[in-house]
N, C-alpha and C. Protein backbone atom coordinates (compact mmCIF):
# COMPACT_ATOMS: atom_id res chain seq x y z
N UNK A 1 -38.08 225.53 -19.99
CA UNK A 1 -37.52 226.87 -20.12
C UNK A 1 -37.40 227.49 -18.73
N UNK A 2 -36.63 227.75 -18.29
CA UNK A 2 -35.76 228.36 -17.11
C UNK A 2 -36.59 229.91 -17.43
N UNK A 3 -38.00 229.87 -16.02
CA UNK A 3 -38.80 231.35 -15.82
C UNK A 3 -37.96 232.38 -15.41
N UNK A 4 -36.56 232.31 -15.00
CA UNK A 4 -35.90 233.66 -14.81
C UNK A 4 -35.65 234.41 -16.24
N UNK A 5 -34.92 233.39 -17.10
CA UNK A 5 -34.56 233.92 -18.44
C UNK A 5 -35.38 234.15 -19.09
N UNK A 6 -36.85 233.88 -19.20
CA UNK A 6 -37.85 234.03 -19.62
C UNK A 6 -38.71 235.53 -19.15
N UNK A 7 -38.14 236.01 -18.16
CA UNK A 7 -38.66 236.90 -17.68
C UNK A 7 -37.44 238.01 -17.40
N UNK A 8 -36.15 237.94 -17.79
CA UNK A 8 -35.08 239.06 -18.19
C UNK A 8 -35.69 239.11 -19.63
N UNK A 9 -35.28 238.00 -20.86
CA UNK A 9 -35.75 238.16 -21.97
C UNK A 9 -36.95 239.21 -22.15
N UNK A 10 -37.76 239.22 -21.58
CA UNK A 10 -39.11 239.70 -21.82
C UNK A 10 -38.87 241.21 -21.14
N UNK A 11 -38.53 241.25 -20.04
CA UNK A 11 -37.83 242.77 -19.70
C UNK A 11 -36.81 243.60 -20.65
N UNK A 12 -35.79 242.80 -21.21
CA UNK A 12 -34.67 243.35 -21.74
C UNK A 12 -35.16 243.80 -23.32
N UNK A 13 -36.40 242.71 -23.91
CA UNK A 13 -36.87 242.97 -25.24
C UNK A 13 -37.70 244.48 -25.28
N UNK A 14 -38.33 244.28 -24.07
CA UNK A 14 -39.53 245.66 -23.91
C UNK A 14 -38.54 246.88 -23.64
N UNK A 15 -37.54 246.76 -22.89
CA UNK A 15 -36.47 248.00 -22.17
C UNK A 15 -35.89 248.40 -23.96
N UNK A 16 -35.59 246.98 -24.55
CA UNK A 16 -34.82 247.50 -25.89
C UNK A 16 -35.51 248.40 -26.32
N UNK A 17 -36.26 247.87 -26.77
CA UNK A 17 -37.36 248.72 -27.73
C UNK A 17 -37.95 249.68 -27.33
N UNK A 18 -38.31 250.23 -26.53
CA UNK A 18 -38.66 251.27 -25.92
C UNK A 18 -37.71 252.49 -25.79
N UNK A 19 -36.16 252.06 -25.98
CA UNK A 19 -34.94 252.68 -25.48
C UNK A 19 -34.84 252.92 -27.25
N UNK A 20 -35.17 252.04 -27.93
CA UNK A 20 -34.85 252.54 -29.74
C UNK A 20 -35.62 253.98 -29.94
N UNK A 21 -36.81 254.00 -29.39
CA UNK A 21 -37.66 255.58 -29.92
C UNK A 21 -37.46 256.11 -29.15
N UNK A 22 -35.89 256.57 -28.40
CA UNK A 22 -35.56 257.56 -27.37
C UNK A 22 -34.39 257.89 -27.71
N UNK A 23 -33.99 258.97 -26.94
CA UNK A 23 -32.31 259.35 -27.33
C UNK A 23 -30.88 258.38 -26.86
N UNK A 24 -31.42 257.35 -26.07
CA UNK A 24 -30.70 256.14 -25.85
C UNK A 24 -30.36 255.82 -26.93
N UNK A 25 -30.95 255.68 -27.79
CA UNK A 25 -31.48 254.15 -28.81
C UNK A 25 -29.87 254.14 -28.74
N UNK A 26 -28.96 254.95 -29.51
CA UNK A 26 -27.67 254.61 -29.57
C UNK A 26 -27.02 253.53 -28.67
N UNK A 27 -26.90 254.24 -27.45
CA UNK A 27 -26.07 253.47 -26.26
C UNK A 27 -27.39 252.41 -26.22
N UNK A 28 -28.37 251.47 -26.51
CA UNK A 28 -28.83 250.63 -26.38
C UNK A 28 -28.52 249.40 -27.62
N UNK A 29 -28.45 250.45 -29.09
CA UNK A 29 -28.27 249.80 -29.83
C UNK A 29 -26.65 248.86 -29.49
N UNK A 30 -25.82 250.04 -29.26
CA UNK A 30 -24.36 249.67 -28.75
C UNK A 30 -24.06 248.53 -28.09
N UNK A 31 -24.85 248.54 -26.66
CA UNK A 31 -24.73 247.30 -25.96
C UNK A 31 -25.42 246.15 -26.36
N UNK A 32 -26.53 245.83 -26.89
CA UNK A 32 -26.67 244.95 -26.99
C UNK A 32 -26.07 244.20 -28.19
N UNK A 33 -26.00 244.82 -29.34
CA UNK A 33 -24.74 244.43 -30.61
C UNK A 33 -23.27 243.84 -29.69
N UNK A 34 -23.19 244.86 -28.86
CA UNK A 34 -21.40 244.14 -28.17
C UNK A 34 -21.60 242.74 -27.71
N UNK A 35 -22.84 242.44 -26.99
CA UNK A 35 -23.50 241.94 -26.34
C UNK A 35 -23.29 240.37 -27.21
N UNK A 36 -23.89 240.44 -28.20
CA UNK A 36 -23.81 239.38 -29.31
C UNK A 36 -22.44 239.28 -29.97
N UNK A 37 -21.98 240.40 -30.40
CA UNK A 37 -20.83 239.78 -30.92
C UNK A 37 -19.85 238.84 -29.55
N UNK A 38 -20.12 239.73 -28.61
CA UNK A 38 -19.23 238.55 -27.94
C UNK A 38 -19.66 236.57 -27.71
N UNK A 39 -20.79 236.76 -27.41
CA UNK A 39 -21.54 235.61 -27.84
C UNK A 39 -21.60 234.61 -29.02
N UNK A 40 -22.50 235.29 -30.01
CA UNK A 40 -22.08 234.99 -31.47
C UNK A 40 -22.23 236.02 -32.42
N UNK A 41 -20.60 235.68 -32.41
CA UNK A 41 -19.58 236.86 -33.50
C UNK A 41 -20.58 236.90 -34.87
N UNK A 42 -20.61 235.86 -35.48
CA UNK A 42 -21.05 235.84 -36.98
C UNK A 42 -22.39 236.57 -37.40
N UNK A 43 -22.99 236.23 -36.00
CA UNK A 43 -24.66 237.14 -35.95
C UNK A 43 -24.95 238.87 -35.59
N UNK A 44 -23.52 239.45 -35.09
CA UNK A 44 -23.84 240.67 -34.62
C UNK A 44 -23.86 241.92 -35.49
N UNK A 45 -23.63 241.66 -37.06
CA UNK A 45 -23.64 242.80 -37.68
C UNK A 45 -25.29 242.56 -38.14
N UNK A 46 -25.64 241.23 -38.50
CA UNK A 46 -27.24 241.28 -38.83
C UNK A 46 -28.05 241.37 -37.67
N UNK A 47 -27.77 241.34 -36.45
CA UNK A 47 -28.63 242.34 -35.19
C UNK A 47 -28.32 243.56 -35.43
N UNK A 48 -27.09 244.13 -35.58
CA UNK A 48 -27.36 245.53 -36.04
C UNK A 48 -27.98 246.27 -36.54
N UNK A 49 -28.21 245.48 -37.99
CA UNK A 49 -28.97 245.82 -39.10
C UNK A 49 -30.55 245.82 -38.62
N UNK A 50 -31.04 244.73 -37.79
CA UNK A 50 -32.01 244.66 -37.37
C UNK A 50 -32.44 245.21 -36.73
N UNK A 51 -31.87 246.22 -35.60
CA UNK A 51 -31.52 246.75 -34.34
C UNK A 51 -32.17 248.13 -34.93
N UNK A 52 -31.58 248.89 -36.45
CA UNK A 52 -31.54 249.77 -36.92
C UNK A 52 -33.51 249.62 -37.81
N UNK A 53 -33.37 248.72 -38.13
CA UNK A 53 -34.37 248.36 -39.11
C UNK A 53 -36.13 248.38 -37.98
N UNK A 54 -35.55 247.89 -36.82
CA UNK A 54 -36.53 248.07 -35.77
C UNK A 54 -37.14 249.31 -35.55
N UNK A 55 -35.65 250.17 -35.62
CA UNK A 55 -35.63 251.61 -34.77
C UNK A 55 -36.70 252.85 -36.05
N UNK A 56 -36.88 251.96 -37.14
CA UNK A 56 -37.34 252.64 -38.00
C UNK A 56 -38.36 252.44 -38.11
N UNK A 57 -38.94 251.08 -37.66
CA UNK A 57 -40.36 250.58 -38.51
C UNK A 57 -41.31 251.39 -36.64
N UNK A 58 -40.30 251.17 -35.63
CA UNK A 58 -41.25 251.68 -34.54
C UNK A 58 -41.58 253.61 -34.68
N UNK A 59 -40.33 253.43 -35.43
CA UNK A 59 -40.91 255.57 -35.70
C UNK A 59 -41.61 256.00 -36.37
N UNK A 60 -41.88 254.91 -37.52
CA UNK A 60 -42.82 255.18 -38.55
C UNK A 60 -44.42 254.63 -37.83
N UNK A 61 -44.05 253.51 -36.96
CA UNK A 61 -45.91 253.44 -36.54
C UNK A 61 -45.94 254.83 -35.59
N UNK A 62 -45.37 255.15 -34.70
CA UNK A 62 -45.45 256.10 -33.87
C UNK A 62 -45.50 257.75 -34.59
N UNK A 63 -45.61 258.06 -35.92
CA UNK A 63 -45.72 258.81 -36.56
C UNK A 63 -47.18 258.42 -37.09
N UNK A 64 -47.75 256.87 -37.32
CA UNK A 64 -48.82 257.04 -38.10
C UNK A 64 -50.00 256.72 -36.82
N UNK A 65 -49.21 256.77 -35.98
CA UNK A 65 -50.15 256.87 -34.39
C UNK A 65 -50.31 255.09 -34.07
N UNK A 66 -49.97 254.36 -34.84
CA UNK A 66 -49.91 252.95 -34.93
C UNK A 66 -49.55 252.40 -33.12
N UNK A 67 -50.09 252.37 -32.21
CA UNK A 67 -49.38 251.38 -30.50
C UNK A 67 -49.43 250.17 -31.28
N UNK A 68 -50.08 249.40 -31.82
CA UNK A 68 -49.35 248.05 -31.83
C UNK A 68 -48.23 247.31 -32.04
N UNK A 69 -47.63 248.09 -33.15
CA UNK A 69 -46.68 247.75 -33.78
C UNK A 69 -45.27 247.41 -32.46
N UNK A 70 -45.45 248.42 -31.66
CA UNK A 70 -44.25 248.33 -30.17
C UNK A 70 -44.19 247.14 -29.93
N UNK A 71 -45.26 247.19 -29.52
CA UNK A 71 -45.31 245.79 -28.77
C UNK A 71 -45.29 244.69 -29.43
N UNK A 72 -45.18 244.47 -30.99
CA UNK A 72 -45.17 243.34 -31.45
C UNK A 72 -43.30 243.15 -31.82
N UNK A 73 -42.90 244.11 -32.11
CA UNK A 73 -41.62 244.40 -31.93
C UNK A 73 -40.97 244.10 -30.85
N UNK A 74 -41.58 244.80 -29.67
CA UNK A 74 -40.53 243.82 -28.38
C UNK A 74 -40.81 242.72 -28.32
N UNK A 75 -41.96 242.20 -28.78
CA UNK A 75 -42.39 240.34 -28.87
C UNK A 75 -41.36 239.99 -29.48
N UNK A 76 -40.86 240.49 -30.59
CA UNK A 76 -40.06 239.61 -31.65
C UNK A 76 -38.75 239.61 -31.17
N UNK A 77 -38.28 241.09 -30.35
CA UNK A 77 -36.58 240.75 -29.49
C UNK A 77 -37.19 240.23 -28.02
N UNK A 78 -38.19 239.80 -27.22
CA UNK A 78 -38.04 239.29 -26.61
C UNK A 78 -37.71 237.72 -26.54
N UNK A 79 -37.91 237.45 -27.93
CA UNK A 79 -37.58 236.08 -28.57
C UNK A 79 -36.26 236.03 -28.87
N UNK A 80 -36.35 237.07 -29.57
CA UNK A 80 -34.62 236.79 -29.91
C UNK A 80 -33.60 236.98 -28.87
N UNK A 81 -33.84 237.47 -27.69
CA UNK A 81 -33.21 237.72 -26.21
C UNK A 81 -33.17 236.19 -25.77
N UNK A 82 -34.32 235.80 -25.59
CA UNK A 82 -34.56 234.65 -25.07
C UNK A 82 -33.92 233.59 -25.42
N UNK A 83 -33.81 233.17 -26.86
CA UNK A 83 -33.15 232.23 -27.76
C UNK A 83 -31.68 232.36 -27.36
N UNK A 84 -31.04 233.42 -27.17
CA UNK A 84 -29.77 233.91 -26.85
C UNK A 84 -29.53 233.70 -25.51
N UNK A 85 -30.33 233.66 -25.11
CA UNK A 85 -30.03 233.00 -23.42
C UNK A 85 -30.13 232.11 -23.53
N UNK A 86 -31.06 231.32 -23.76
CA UNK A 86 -31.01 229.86 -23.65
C UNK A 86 -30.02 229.13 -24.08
N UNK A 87 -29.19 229.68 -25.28
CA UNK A 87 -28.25 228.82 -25.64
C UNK A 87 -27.05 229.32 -24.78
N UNK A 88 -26.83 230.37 -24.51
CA UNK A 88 -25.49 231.16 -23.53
C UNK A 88 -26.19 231.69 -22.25
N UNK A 89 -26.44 230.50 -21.41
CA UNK A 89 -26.92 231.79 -19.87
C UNK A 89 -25.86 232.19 -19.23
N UNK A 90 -24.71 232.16 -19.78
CA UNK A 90 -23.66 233.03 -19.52
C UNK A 90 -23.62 234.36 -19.52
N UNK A 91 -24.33 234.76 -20.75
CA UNK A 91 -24.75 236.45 -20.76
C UNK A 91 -25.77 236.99 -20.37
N UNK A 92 -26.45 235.76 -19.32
CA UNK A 92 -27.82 236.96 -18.77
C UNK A 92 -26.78 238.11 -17.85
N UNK A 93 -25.78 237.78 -17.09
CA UNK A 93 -25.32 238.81 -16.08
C UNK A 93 -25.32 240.33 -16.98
N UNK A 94 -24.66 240.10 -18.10
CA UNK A 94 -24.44 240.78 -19.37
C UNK A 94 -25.55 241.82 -19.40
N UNK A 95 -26.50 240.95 -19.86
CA UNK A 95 -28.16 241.46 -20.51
C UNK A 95 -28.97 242.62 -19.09
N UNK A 96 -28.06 241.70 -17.72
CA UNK A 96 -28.89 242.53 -16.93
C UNK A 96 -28.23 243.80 -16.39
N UNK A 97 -26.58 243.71 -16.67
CA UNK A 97 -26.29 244.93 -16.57
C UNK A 97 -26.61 246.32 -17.38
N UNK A 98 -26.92 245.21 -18.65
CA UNK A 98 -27.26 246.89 -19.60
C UNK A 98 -28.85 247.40 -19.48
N UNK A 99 -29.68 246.46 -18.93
CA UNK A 99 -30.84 246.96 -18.06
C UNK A 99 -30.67 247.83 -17.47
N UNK A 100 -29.73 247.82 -16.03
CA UNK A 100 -29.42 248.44 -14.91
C UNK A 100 -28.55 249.79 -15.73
N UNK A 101 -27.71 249.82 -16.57
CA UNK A 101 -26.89 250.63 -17.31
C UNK A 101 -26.95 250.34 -18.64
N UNK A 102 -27.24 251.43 -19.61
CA UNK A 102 -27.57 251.23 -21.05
C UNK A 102 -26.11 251.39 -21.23
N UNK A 103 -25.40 251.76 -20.58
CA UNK A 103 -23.77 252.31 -21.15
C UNK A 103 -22.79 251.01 -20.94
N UNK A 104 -23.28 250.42 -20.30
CA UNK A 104 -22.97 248.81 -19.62
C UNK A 104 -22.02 248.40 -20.47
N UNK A 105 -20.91 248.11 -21.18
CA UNK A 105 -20.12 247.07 -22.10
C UNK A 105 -19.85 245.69 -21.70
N UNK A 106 -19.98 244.84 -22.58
CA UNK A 106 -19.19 243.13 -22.51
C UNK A 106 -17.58 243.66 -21.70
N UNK A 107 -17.32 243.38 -20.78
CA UNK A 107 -15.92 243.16 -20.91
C UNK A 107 -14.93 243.26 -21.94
N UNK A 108 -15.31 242.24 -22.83
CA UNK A 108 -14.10 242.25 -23.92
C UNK A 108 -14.53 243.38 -25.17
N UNK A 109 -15.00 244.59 -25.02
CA UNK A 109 -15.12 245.31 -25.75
C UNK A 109 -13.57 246.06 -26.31
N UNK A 110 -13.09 246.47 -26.93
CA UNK A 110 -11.41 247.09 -27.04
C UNK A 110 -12.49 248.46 -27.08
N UNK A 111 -10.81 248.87 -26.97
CA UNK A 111 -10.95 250.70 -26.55
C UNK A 111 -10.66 250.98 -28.20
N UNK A 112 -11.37 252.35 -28.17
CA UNK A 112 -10.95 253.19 -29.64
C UNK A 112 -9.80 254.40 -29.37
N UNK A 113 -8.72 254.11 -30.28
CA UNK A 113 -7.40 254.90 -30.09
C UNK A 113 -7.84 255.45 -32.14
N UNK A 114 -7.71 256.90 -31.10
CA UNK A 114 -7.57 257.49 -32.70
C UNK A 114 -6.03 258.83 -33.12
N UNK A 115 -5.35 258.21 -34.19
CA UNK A 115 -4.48 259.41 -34.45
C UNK A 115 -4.95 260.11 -35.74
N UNK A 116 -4.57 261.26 -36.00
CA UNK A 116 -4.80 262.16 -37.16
C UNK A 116 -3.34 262.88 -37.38
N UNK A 117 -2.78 263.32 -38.44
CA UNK A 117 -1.66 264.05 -38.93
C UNK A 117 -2.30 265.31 -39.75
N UNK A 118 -2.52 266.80 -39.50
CA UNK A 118 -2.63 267.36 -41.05
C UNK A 118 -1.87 268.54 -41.14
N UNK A 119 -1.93 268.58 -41.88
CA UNK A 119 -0.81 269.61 -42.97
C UNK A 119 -1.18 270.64 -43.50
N UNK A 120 -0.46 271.67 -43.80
CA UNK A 120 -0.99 273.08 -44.75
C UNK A 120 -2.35 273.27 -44.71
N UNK A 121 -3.32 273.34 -45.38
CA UNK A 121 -4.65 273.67 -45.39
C UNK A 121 -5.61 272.48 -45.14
N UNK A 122 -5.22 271.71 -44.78
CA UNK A 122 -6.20 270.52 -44.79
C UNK A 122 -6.90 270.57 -43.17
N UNK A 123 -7.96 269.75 -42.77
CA UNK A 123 -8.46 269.56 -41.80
C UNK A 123 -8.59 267.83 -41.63
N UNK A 124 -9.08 267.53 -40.03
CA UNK A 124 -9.26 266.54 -40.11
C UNK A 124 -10.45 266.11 -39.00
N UNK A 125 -11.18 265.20 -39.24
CA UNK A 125 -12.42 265.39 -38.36
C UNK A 125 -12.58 263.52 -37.94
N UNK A 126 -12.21 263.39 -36.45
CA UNK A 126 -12.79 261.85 -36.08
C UNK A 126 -13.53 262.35 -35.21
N UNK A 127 -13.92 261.13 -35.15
CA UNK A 127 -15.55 261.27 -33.88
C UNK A 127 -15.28 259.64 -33.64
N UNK A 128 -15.59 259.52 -32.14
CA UNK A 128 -15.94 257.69 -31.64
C UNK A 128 -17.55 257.24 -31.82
N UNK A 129 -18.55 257.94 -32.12
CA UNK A 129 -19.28 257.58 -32.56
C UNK A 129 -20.07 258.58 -33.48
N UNK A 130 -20.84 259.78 -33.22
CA UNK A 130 -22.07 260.32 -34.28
C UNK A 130 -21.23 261.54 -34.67
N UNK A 131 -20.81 262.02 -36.18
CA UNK A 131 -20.04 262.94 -36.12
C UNK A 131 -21.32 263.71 -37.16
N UNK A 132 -21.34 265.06 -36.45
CA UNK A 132 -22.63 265.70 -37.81
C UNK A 132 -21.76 267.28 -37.81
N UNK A 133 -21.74 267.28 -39.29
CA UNK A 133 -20.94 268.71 -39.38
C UNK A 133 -21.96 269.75 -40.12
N UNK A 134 -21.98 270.76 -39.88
CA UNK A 134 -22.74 271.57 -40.59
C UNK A 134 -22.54 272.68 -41.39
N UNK A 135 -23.10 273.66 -42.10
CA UNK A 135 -22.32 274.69 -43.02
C UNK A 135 -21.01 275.19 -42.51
N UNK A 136 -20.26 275.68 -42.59
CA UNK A 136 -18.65 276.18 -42.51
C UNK A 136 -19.02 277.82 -42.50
């Protein structure tokens, strides 16, 4: 096992997770999902899911005052970082830009183009990512 990737992995798992119980988590969750789908496509909606599922089980120990749980959590994406390098060390450059920048994108990310049309009384509401509306 190649000690560089072994030691981004282990940085990038602890930076993840640490960046999930913060106001990052978004732009962390973001990049590293782009991150995989460009890699492997078929796996990046169940990192998502996981990504999300993480971001929950670390708020709930950190609510029941639980420290271990962090760190067993970045154990488990520092594995899954790792595994992902090893098979593509094509995307450590990737992995280490969104270290250096959580806002970091894959290259081949596409841009979001949004149109809306409305009419007479209607409204219309997009957002590119968190849209929260509140009483009127």
């Amino acid at each position: 096992m190649d000690p560089e990737i072994t030691a981004l992995a282990a940085s990038a798992g602890t930076a993840l997770v640490t960046a999930l119980a913060t106001e990052a988590w978004q732009s962390a969750s973001v990049g590293v999902v782009a991150l995989w789908r460009r890699v492997l496509p078929e796996r990046a909606d169940a990192v998502e899911a996981e990504l999300d599922a993480t971001r929950d089980d670390l708020l709930d120990a950190r609510d029941e005052g639980d420290k271990e749980t962090q760190a067993e959590l970045a154990a488990e994406w520092q594995g899954r970082l790792r595994r992902l390098l090893s098979a593509h060390p094509e995307a450590a450059d990737e992995l280490r830009a969104l270290l250096v920048d959580p806002q970091a994108r894959p290259p081949a990310e596409p841009a979001v183009t949004q149109h809306a049309t409305a009419s007479g009384n209607s409204r219309v509401y997009q957002a590119g990512r968190d849209m929260h509306l509140g009483p009127q």
